[in-house]
Protein backbone atom coordinates (compact mmCIF):
# COMPACT_ATOMS: atom_id res chain seq x y z
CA UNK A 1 -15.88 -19.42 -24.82
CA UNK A 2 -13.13 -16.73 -25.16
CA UNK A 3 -12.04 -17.07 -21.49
CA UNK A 4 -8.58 -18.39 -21.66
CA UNK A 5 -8.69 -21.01 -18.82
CA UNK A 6 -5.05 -22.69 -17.84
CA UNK A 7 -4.19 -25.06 -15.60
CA UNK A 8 -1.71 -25.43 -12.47
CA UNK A 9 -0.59 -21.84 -12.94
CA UNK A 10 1.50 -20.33 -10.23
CA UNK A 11 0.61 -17.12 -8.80
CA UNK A 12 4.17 -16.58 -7.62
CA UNK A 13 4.03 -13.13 -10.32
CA UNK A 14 0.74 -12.75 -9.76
CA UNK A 15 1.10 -11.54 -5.53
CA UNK A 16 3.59 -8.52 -4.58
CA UNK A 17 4.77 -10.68 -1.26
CA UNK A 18 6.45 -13.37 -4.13
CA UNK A 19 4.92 -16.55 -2.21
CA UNK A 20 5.12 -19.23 -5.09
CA UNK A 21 2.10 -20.85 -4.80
CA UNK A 22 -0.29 -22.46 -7.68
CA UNK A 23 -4.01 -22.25 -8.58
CA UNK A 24 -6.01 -24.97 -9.95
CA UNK A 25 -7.05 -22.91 -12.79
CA UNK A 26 -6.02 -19.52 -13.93
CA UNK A 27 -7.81 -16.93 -16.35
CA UNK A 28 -7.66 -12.95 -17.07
CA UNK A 29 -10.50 -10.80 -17.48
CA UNK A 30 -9.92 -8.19 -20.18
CA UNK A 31 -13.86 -7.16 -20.66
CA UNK A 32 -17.17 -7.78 -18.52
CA UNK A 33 -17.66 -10.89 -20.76
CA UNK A 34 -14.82 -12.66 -19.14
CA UNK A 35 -15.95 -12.07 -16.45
CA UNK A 36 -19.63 -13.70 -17.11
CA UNK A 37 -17.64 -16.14 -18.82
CA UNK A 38 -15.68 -16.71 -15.70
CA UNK A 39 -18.71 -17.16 -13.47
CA UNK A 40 -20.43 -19.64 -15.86
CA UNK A 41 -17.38 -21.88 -16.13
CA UNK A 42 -17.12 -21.79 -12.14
CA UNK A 43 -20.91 -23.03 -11.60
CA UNK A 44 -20.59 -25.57 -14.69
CA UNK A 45 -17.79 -26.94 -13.15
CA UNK A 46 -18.43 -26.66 -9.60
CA UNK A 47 -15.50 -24.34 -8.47
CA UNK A 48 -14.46 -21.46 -6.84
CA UNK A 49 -13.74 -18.29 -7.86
CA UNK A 50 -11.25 -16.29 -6.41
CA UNK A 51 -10.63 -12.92 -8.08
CA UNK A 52 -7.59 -10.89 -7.96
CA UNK A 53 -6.46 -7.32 -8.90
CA UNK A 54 -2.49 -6.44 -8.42
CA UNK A 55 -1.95 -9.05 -5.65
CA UNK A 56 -0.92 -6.68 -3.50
CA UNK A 57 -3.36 -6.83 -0.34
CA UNK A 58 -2.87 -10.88 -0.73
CA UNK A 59 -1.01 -13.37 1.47
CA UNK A 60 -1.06 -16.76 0.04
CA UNK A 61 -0.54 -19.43 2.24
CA UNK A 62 -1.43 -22.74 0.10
CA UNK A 63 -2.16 -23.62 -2.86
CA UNK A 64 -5.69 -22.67 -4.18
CA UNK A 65 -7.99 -25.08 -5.41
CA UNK A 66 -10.27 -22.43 -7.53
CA UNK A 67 -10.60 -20.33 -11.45
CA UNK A 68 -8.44 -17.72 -9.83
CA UNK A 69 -9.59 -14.64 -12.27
CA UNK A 70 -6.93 -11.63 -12.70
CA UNK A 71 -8.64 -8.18 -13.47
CA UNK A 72 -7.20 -7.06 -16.44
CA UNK A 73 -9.64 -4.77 -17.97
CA UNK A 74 -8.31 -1.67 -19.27
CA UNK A 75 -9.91 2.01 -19.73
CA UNK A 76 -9.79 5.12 -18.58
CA UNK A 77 -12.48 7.92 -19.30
CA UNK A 78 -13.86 11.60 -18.19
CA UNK A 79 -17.56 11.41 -17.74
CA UNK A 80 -18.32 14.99 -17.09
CA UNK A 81 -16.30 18.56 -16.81
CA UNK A 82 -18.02 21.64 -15.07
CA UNK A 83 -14.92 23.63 -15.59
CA UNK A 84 -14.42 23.16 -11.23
CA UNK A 85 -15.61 19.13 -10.76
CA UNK A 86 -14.82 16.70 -13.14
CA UNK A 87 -15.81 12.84 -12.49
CA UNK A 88 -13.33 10.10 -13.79
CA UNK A 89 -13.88 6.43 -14.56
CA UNK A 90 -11.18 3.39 -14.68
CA UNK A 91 -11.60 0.16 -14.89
CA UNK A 92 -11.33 -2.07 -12.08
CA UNK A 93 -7.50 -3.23 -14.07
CA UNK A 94 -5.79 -0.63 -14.30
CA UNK A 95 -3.12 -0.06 -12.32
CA UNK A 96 -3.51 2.36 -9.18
CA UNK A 97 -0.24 4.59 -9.72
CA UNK A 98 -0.56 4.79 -13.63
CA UNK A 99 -4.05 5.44 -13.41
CA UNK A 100 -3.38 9.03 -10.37
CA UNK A 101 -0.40 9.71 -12.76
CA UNK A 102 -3.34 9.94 -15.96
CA UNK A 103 -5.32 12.45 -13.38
CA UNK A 104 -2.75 14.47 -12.62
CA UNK A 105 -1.46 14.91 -16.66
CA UNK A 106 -5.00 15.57 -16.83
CA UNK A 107 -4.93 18.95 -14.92
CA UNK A 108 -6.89 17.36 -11.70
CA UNK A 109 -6.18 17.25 -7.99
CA UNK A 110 -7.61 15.00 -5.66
CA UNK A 111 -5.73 11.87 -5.79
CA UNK A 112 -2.23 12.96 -5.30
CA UNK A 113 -2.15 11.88 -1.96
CA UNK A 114 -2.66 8.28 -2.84
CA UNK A 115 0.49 8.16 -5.23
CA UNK A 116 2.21 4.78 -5.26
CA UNK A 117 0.12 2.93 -3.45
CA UNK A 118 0.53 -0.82 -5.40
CA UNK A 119 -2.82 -2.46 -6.67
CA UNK A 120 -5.20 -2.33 -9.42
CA UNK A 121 -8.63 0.87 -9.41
CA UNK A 122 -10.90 -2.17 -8.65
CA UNK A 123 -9.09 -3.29 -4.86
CA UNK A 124 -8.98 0.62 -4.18
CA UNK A 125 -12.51 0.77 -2.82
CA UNK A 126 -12.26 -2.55 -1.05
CA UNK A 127 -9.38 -1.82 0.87
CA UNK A 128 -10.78 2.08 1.27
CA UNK A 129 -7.11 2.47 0.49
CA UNK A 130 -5.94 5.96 2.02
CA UNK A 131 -2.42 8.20 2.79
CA UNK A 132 -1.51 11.02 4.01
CA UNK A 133 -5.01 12.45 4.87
CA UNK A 134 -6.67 11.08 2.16
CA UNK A 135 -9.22 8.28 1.46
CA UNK A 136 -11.00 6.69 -1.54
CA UNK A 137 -14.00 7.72 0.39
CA UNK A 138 -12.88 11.44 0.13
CA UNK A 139 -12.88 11.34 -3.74
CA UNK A 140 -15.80 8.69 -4.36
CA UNK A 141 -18.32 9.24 -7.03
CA UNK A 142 -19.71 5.65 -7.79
CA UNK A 143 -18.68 2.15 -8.55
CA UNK A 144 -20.76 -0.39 -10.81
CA UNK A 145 -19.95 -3.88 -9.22
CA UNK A 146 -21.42 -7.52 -10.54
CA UNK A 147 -23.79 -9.18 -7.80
CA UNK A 148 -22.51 -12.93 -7.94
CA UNK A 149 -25.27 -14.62 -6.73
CA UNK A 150 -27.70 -12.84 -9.14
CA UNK A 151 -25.54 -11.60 -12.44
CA UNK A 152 -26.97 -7.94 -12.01
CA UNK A 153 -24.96 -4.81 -12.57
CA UNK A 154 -25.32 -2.35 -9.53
CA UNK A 155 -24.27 0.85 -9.25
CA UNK A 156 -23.13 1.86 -5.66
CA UNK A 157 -23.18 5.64 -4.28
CA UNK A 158 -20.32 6.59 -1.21
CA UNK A 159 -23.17 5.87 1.51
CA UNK A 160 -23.71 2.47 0.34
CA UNK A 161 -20.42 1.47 0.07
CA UNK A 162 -20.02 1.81 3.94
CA UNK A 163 -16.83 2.96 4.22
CA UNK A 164 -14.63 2.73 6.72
CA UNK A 165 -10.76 2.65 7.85
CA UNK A 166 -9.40 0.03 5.58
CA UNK A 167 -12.48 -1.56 5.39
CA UNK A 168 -15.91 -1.59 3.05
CA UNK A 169 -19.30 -3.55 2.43
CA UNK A 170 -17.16 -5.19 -0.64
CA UNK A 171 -14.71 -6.39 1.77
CA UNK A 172 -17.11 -7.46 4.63
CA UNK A 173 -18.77 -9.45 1.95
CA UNK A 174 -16.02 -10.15 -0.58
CA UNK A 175 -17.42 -13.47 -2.10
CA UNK A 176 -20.83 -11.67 -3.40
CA UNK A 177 -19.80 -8.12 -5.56
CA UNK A 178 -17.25 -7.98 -8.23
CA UNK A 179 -16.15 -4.47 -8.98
CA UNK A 180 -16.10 -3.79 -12.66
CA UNK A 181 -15.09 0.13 -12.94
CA UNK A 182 -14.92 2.99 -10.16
CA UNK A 183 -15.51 6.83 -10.60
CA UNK A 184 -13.88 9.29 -9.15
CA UNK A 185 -14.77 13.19 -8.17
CA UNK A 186 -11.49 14.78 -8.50
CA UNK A 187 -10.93 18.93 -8.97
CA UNK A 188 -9.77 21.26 -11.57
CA UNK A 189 -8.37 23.90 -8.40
CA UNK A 190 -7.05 21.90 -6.40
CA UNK A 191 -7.05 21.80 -2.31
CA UNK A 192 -4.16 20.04 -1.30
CA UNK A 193 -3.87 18.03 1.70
CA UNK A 194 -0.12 19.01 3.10
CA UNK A 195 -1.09 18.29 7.04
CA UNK A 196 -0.57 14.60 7.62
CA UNK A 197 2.92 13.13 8.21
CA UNK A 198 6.42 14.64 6.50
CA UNK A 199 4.82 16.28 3.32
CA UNK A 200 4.48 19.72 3.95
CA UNK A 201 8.73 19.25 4.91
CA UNK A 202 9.57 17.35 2.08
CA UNK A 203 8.03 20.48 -0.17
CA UNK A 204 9.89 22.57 1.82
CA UNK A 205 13.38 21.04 1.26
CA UNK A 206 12.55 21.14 -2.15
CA UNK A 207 12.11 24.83 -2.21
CA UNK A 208 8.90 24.16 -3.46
CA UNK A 209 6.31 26.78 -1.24
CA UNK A 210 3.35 27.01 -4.10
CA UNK A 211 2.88 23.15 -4.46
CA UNK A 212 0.40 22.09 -7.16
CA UNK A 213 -0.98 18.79 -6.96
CA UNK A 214 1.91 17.47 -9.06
CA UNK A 215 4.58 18.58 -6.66
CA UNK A 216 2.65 16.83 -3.69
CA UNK A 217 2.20 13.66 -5.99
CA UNK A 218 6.63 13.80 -6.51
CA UNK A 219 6.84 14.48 -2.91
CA UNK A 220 4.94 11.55 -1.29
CA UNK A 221 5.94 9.28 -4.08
CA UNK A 222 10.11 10.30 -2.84
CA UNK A 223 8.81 9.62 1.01
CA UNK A 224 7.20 6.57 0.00
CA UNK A 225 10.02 5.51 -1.89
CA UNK A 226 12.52 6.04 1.13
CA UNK A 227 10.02 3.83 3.22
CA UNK A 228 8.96 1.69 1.89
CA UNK A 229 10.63 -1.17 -0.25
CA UNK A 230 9.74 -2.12 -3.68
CA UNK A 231 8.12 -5.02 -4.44
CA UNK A 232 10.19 -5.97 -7.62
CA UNK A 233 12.93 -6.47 -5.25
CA UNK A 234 11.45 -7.30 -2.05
CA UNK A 235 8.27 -9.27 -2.05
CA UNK A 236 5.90 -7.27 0.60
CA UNK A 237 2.31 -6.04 0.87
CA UNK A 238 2.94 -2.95 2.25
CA UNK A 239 1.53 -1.79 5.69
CA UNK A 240 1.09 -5.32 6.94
CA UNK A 241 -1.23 -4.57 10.14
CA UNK A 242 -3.52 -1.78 10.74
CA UNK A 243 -3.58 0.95 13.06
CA UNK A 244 -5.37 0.48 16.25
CA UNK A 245 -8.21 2.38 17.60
CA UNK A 246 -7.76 1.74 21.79
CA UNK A 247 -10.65 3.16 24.11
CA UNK A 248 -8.33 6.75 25.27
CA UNK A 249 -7.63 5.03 28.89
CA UNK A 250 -5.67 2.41 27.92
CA UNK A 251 -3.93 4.88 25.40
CA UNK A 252 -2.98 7.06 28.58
CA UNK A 253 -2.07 3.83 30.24
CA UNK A 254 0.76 3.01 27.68
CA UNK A 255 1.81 6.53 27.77
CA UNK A 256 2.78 6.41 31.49
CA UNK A 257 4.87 4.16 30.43
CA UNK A 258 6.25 4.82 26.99
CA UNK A 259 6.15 8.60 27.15
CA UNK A 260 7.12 8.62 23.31
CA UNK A 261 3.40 7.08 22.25
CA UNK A 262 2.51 7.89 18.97
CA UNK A 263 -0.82 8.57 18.70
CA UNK A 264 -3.92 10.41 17.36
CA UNK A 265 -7.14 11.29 19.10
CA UNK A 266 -10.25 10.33 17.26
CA UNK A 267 -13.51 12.33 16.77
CA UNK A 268 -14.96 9.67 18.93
CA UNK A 269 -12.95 9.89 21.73
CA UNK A 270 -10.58 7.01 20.73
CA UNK A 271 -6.88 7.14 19.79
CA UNK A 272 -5.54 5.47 17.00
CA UNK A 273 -2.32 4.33 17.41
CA UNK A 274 1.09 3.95 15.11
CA UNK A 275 1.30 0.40 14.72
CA UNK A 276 4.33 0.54 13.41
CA UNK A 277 5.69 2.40 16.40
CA UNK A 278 4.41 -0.65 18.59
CA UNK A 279 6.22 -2.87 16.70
CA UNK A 280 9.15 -1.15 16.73
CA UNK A 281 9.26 -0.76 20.46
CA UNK A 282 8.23 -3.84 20.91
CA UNK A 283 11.74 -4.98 18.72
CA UNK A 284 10.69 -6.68 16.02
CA UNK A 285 12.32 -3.62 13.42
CA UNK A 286 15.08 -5.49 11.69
CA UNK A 287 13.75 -9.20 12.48
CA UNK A 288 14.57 -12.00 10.34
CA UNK A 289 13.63 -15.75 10.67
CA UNK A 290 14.43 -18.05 7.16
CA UNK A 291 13.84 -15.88 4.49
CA UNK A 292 10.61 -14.13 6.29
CA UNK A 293 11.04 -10.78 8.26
CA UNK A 294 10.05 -7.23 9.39
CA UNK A 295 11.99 -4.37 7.00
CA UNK A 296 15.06 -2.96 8.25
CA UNK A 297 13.43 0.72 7.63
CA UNK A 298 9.70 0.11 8.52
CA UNK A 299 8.69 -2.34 10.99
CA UNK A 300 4.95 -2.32 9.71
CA UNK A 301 6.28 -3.87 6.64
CA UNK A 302 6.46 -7.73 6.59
CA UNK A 303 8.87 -8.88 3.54
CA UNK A 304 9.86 -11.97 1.69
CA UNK A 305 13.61 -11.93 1.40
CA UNK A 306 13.44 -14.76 -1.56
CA UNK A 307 12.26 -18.24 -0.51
CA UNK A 308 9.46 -17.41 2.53
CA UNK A 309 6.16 -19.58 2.50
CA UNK A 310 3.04 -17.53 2.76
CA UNK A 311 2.89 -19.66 5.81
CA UNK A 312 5.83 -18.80 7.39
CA UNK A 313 4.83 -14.84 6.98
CA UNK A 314 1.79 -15.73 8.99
CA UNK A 315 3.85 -17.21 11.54
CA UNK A 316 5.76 -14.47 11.94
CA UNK A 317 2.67 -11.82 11.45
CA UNK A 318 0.93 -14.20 14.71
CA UNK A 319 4.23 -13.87 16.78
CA UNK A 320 4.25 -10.20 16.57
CA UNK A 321 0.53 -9.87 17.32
CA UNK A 322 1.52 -12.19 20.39
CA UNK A 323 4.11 -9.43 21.73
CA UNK A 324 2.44 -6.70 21.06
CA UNK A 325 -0.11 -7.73 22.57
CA UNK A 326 0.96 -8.59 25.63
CA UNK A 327 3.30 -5.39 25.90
CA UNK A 328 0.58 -3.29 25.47
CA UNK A 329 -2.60 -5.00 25.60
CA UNK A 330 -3.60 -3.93 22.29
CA UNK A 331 -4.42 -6.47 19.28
CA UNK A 332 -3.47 -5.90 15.85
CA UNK A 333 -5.44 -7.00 12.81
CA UNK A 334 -4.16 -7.52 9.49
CA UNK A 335 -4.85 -6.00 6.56
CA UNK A 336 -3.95 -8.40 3.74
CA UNK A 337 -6.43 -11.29 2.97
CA UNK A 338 -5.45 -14.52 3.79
CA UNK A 339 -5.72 -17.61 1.48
C-alpha cells in the first residue's frame, strides 16, 4: 500500500477556524489510487472515512474517530479551445484562488468573481460556492466523482448536480460521492459581472472604466481583503450562516420596523435577506466570549481569536441563531459542516 496512514494526527493545520482537534488516523491523497487505497483500508479495518479539501467549510467540534483523507491531488489542464469557449479541468486539490489566478494568466473570464474564496476545486461544487453574482453553477461543465458504495467513476452534468444556494446533491448526500476533478466552461471575451455589491465602485476609484477580467479579479480580491480576515491570522470559515430566504410578508413585517432591511426580492416571490445585517442589528458585531467571537468588521464572520473549542464556536453560532430569531422570527442555518 502506498497510502501513508498516521496515527493521532491533529487537524489543528488542517481546518481554517484553527480548532486543535485530532483524528484517529490521517492520510493524503495525491492520485485516484490513494484514494481506492483509502477506501480499502477503511472497510478492512472497519472505519470511517471522512474526507477533507482546504478545511475551510469545517467546524470541528471533537475529536474524530475516522482515516480522515486530505485531497491533495494536483493538476490543472485545458480540455478544449474554440477560440470563444474553452473548458478547464483541476483536480479536486488544488487550491481555489491559485487555481482562478491559472485561468485568468490563461486569457479566460468567468471565474473572477469567485477570487479568494479559501478551499480546495473539489469543495467548490459542494458548497455551490458563489460571490458577487456568480456561482459554480454559472461556469459548470462536469465533475467525475467516485460512488463509495460501488467504486464507479461517474461523470456528473450541471442538471444532475442539483444545484442550489450553497447547497448540492454532493452535499445532501456527502457520505456517498467523492469528487475527483471538476471542469469548468470559462470564456476567451469575457462578460463581466460588475452589478452585485461594491465592485463596479471599487473599479471606479481605481480609475479603472474598461475592466478586464483581471481588474475585477484585483478588485474583489482588495474588497474581500478589507472584509474579511485572513485565516493565517484569524482562524474563521468565512460567511458563517447563510442568507435567508423569508416568505415576502414577513420580510415587509421586519421592514415596518427596521426601515433599513437589507434585502433582495427573489424570482419566486421570496426575499433573501443580509444575514449579516441581522446580526449586526441584532448586536452581536464586535462580540467576544473566551477566545470565540463575531469579527469586529463583519458580523457574519465567526473567528477563533487563539484558544476557542470548535465547541465553544457552536455555542456561540446557537446563541446568535437564538436572537435572531426571536428579533425577527427568521432562522439561520449554517453553512460549515459540523463534526
Amino acid at each position: 500500500m502506498t497510502l501513508q496512514v498516521q496515527d493521532r494526527v491533529s487537524l489543528k493545520p488542517f481546518n481554517t477556524f484553527g480548532v486543535d482537534v485530532q483524528a484517529q488516523q490521517f492520510a493524503e491523497a495525491h492520485n485516484d489510487a490513494d484514494v481506492r487505497e483509502a477506501l480499502a483500508y477503511c472497510a478492512e479495518q472497519q472505519l470511517p472515512l471522512l474526507v477533507i479539501g482546504g478545511g475551510s467549510n469545517l467546524l470541528l467540534t471533537a475529536d474524530i474517530p475516522a482515516l480522515v483523507l486530505r485531497m491533495a491531488t494536483r493538476g490543472l489542464r485545458l480540455l478544449s479551445d474554440d477560440g470563444q469557449r474553452v473548458v478547464v479541468e483541476a483536480e479536486a486539490g488544488e487550491t481555489w484562488h491559485p487555481f482562478v489566478l491559472w485561468t485568468l494568466g490563461q486569457g479566460l473570464s468567468g471565474l473572477e468573481n469567485l477570487s479568494l474564496i479559501p478551499g480546495t476545486v473539489g469543495a467548490a461544487p459542494m458548497q455551490n460556492i458563489g460571490a458577487y453574482g456568480v456561482e459554480i453553477k454559472d461556469v459548470f461543465a462536469g465533475l467525475t466523482a467516485l460512488d463509495r458504495q460501488t467504486g464507479e467513476l461517474r461523470e456528473f452534468s450541471v442538471d444532475e448536480c442539483d444545484f442550489a444556494y450553497r447547497d448540492s446533491l454532493f452535499k445532501r448526500q456527502a457520505g456517498r460521492w467523492l469528487i475527483l476533478r471538476v471542469r469548468f466552461t470559462l470564456q476567451r471575451v469575457a462578460h463581466l459581472h460588475l452589478e452585485y455589491g461594491p465592485v463596479r465602485q471599487r473599479l471606479t476609484e481605481q480609475g479603472i472604466d474598461q475592466p478586464t477580467a483581471s481588474d475585477v479579479s484585483r478588485a474583489i480580491c482588495s474588497i474581500r481583503s478589507e472584509k474579511l480576515p485572513d485565516p493565517a491570522v484569524l482562524g474563521n470559515a468565512g460567511s458563517f450562516f447563510k442568507n435567508p430566504v423569508i416568505p415576502a410578508a414577513l420580510a415587509a413585517e421586519i421592514k415596518l420596523q427596521y426601515p433599513g432591511l437589507v434585502g433582495y426580492p427573489q424570482a419566486d416571490g421570496q426575499v433573501k435577506l443580509a444575514a449579516g445585517w441581522l446580526i449586526e442589528q441584532a448586536g452581536w458585531k464586535g462580540f467576544r466570549e473566551a477566545d470565540a467571537g463575531v469579527h469586529r468588521l463583519q458580523s457574519l464572520v465567526l473567528v477563533n481569536y487563539g484558544e476557542a473549542t470548535g465547541l465553544q464556536l457552536l455555542q456561540l453560532a446557537q446563541k446568535i441563531q437564538q436572537d435572531v430569531a426571536r428579533r425577527f422570527k427568521v432562522n439561520l442555518e449554517m453553512e460549515p459542516n459540523l463534526y
